[in-house]
N, C-alpha and C. Protein backbone atom coordinates (compact mmCIF):
# COMPACT_ATOMS: atom_id res chain seq x y z
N UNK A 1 -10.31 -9.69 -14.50
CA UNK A 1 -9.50 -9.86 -13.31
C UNK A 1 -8.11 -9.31 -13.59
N UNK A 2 -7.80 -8.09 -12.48
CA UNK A 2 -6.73 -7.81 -12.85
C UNK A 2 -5.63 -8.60 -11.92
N UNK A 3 -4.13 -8.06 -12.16
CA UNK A 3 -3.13 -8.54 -11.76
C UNK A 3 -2.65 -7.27 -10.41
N UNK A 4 -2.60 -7.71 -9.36
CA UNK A 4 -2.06 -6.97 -8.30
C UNK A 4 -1.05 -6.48 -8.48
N UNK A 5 -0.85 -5.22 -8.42
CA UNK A 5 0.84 -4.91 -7.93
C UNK A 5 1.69 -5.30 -6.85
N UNK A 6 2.24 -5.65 -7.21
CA UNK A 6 3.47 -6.16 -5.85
C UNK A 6 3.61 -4.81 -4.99
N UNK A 7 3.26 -3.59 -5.32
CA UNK A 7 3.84 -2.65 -4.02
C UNK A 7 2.92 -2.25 -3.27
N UNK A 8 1.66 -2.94 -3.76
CA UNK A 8 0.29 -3.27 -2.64
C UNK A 8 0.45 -4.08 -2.12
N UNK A 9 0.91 -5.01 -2.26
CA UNK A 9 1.08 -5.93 -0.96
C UNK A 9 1.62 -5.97 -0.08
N UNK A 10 1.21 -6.41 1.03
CA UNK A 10 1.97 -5.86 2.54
C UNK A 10 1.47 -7.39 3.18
N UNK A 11 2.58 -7.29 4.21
CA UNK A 11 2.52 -8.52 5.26
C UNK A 11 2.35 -7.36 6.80
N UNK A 12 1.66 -7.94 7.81
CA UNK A 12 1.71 -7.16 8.43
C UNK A 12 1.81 -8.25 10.09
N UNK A 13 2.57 -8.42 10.84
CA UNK A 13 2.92 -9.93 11.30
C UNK A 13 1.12 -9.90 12.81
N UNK A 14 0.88 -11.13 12.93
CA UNK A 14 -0.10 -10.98 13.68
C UNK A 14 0.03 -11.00 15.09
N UNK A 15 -0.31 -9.86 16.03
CA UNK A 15 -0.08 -10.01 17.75
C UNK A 15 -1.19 -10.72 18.21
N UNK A 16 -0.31 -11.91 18.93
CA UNK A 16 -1.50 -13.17 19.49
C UNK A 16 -1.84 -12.16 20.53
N UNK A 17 -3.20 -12.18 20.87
CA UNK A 17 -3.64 -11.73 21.83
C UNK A 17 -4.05 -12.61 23.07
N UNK A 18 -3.60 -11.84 24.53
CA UNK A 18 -3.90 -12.59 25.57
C UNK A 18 -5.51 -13.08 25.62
N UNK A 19 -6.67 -12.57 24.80
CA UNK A 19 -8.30 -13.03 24.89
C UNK A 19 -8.44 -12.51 23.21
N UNK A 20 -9.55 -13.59 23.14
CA UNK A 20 -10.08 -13.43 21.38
C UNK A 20 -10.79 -11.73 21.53
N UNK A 21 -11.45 -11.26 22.88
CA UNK A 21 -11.58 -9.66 22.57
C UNK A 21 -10.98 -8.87 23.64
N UNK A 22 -9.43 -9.14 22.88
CA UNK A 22 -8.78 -8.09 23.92
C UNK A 22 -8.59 -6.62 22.93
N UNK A 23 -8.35 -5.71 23.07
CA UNK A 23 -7.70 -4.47 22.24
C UNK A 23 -7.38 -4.76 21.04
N UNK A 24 -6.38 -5.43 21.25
CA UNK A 24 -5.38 -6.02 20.14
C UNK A 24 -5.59 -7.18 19.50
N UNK A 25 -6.78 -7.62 19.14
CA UNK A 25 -7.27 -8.71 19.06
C UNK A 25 -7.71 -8.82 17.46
N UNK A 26 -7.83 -7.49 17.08
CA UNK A 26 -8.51 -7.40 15.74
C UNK A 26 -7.91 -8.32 14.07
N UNK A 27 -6.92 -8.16 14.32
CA UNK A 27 -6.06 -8.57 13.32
C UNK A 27 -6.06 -10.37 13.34
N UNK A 28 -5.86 -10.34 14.77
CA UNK A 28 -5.96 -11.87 14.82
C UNK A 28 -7.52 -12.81 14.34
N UNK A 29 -8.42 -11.97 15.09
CA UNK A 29 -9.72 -12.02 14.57
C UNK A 29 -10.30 -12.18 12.67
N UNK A 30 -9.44 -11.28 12.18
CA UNK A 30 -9.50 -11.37 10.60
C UNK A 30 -8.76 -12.59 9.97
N UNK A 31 -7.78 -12.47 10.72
CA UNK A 31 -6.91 -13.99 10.19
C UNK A 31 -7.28 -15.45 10.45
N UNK A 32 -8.55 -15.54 11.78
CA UNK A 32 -8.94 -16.56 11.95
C UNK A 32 -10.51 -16.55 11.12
N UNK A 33 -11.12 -15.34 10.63
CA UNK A 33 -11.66 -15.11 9.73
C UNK A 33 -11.44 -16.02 7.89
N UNK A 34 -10.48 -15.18 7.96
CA UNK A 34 -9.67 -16.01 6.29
C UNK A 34 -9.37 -17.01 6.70
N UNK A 35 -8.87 -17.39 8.01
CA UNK A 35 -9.07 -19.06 7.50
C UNK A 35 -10.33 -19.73 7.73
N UNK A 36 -10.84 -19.37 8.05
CA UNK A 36 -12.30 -20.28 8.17
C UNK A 36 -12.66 -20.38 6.63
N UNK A 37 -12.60 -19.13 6.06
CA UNK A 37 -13.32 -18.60 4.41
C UNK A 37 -12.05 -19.49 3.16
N UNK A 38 -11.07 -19.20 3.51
CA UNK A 38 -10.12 -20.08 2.95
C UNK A 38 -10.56 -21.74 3.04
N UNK A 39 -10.79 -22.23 4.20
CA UNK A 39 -11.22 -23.57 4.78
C UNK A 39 -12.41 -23.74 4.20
N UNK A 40 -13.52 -22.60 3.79
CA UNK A 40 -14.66 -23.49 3.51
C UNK A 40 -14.32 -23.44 1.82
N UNK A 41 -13.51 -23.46 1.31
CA UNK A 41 -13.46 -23.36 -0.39
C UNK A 41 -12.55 -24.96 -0.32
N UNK A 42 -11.35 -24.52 0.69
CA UNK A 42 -10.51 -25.78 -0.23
C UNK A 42 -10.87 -26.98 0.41
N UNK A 43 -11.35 -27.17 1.55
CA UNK A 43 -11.94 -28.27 2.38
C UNK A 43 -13.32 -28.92 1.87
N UNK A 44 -14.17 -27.85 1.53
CA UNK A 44 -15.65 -28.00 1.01
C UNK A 44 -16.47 -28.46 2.60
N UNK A 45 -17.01 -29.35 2.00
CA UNK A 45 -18.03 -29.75 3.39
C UNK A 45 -17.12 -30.54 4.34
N UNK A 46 -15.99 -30.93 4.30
CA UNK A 46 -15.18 -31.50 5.44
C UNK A 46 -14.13 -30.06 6.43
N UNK A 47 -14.59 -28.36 5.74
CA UNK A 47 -14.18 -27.71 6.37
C UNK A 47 -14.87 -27.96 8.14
N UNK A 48 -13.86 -27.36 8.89
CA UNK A 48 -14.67 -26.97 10.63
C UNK A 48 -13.74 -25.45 10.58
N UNK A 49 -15.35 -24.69 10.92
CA UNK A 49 -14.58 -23.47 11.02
C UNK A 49 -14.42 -23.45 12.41
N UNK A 50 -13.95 -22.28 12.92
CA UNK A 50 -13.71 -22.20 14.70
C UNK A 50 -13.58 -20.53 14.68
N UNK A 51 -13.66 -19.82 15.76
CA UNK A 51 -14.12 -18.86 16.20
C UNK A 51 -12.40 -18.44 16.63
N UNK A 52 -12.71 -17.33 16.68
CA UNK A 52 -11.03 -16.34 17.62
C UNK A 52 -10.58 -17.02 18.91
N UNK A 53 -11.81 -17.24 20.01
CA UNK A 53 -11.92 -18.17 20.92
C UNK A 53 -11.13 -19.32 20.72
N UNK A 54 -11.79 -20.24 19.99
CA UNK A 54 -11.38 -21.68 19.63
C UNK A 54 -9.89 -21.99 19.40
N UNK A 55 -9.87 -20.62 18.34
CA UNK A 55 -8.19 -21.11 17.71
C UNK A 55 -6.87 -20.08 18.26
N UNK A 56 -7.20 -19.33 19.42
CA UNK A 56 -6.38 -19.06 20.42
C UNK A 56 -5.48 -19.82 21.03
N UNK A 57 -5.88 -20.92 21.66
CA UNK A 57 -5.02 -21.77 22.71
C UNK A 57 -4.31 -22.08 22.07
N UNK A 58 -4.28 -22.68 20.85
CA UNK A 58 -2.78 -23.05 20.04
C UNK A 58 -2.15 -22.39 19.84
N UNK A 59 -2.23 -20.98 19.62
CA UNK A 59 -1.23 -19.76 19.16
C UNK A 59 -0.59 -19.29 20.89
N UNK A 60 -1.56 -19.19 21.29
CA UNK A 60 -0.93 -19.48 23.46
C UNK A 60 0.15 -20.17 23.82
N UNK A 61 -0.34 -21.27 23.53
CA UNK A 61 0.32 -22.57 24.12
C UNK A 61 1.72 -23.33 23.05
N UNK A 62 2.62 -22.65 22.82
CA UNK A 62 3.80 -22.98 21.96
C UNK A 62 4.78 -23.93 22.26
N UNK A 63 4.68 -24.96 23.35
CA UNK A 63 5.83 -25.94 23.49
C UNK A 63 6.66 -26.69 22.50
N UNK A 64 5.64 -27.32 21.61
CA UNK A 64 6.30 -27.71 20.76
C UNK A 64 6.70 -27.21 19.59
N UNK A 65 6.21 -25.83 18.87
CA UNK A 65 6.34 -24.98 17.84
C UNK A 65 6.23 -23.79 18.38
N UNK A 66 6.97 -23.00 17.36
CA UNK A 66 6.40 -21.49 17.66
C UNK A 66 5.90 -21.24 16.19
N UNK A 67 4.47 -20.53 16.47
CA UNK A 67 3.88 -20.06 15.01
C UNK A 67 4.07 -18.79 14.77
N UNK A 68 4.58 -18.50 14.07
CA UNK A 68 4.44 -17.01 13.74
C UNK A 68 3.49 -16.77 12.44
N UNK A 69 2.36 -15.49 12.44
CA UNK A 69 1.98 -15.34 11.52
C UNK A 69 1.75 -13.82 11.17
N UNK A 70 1.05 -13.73 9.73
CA UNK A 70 1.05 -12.48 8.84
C UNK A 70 -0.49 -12.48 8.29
N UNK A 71 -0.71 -11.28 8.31
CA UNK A 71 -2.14 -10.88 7.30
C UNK A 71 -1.42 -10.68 6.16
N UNK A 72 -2.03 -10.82 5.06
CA UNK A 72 -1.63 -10.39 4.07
C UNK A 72 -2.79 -9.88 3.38
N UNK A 73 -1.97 -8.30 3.03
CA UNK A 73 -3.11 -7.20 2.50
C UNK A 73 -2.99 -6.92 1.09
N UNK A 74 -3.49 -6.91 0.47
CA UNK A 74 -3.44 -6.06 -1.08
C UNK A 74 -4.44 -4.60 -1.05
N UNK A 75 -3.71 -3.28 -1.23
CA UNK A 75 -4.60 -2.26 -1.05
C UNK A 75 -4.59 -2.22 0.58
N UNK A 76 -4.48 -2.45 1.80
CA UNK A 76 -4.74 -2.59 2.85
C UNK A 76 -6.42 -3.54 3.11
N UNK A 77 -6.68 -4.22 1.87
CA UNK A 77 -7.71 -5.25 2.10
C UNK A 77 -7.26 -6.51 2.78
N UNK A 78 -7.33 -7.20 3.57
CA UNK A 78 -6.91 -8.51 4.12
C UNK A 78 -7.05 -9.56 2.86
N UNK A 79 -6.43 -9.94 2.47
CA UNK A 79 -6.54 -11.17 1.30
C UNK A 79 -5.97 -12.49 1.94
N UNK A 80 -5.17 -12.77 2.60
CA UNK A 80 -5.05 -13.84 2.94
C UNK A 80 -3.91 -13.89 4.07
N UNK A 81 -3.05 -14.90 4.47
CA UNK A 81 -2.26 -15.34 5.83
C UNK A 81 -1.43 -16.21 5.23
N UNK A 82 -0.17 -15.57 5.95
CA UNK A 82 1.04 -16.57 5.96
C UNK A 82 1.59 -16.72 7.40
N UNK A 83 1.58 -18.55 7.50
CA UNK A 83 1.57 -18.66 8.49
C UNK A 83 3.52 -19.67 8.55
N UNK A 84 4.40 -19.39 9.74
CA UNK A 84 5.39 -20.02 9.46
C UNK A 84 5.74 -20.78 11.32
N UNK A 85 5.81 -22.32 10.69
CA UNK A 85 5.35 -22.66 12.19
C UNK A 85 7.27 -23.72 12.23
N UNK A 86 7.84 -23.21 13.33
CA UNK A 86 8.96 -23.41 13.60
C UNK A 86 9.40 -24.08 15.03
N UNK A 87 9.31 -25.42 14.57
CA UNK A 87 9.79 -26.12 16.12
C UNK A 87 10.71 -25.94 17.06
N UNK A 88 10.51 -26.19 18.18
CA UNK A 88 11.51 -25.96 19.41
C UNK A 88 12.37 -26.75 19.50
N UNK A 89 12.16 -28.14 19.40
CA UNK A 89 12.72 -29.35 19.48
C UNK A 89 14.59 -28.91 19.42
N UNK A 90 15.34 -29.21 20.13
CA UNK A 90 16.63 -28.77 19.84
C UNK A 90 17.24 -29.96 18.91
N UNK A 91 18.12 -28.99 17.65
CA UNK A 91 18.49 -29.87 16.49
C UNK A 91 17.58 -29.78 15.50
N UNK A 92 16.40 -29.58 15.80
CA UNK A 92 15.21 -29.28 14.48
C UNK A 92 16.28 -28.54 13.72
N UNK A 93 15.77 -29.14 12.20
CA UNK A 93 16.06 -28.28 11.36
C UNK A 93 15.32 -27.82 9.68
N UNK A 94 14.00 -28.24 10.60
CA UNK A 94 13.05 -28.00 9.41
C UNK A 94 11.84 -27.24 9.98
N UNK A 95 11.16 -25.74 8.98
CA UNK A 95 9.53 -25.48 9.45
C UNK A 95 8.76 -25.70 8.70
N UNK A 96 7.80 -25.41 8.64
CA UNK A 96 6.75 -25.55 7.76
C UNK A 96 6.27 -23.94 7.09
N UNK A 97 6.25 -23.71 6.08
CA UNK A 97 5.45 -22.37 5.59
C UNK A 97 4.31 -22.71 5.20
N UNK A 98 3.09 -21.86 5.52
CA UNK A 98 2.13 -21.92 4.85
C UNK A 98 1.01 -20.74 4.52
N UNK A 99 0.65 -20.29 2.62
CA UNK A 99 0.27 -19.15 2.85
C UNK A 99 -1.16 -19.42 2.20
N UNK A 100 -2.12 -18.80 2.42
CA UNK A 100 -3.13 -19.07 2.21
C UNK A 100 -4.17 -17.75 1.73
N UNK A 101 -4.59 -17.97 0.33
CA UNK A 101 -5.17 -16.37 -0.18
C UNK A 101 -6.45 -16.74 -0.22
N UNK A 102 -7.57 -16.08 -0.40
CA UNK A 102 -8.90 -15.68 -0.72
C UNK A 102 -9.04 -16.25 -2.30
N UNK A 103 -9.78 -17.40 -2.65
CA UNK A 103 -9.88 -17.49 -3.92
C UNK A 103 -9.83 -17.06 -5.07
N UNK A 104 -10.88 -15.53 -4.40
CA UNK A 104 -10.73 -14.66 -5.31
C UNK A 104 -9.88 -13.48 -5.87
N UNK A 105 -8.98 -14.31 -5.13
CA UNK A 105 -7.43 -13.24 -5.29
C UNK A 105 -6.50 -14.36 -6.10
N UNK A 106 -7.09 -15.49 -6.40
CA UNK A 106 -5.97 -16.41 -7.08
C UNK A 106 -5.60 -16.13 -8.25
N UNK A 107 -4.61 -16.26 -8.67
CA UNK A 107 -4.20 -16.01 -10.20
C UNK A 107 -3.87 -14.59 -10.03
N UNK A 108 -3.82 -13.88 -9.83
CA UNK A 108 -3.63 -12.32 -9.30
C UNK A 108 -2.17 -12.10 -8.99
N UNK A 109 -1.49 -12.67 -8.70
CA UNK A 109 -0.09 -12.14 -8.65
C UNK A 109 0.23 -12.04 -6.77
N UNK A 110 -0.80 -12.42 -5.99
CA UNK A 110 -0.50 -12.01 -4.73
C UNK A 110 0.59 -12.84 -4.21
């Protein structure tokens, strides 16, 4: 197992799409991909995966947060998602980061 180079890695930010198969939908599609595949390693049998469909309306519907997220590529391979979810609430002054790789990219330097 080698060690990634850092100048392969790329973030590339994700466009929510108005339908799970709109045009522009692809990226989002891979990212709800890795997390399902992410979800079934660190969850085990208490993972629930969900479909592009499923996990749309939350990325839609932002009242109380805004999520912003990223593919994250090594090589232009999708390896995993960083996701950074930032409340509306006025006076907030805390978000949450969260990044999430492909197992088999752990230890790797990504």
């Amino acid at each position: 197992m080698s060690l990634i180079s850092k100048s392969s890695i790329e973030l590339t930010p994700i466009v929510v799409p108005p339908t799970a198969d709109a045009a522009d939908a692809a990226d989002f599609r891979v990212m709800v991909d890795l997390r399902n595949r992410i979800n079934a390693v660190v969850r085990g049998e208490q993972a629930i995966s969900a479909t592009a469909a499923q996990a749309l309306p939350a990325w839609l519907d932002q009242q109380d947060e805004r999520i912003h997220g990223f593919l994250i590529r090594a090589d232009g391979e999708p390896i995993g998602r960083a996701l950074l979810y930032v409340p509306v609430e006025e006076g907030s002054r805390s978000a949450d980061v969260r990044i999430e790789i492909l197992p088999e990219w752990w230890g790797r330097g990504a």
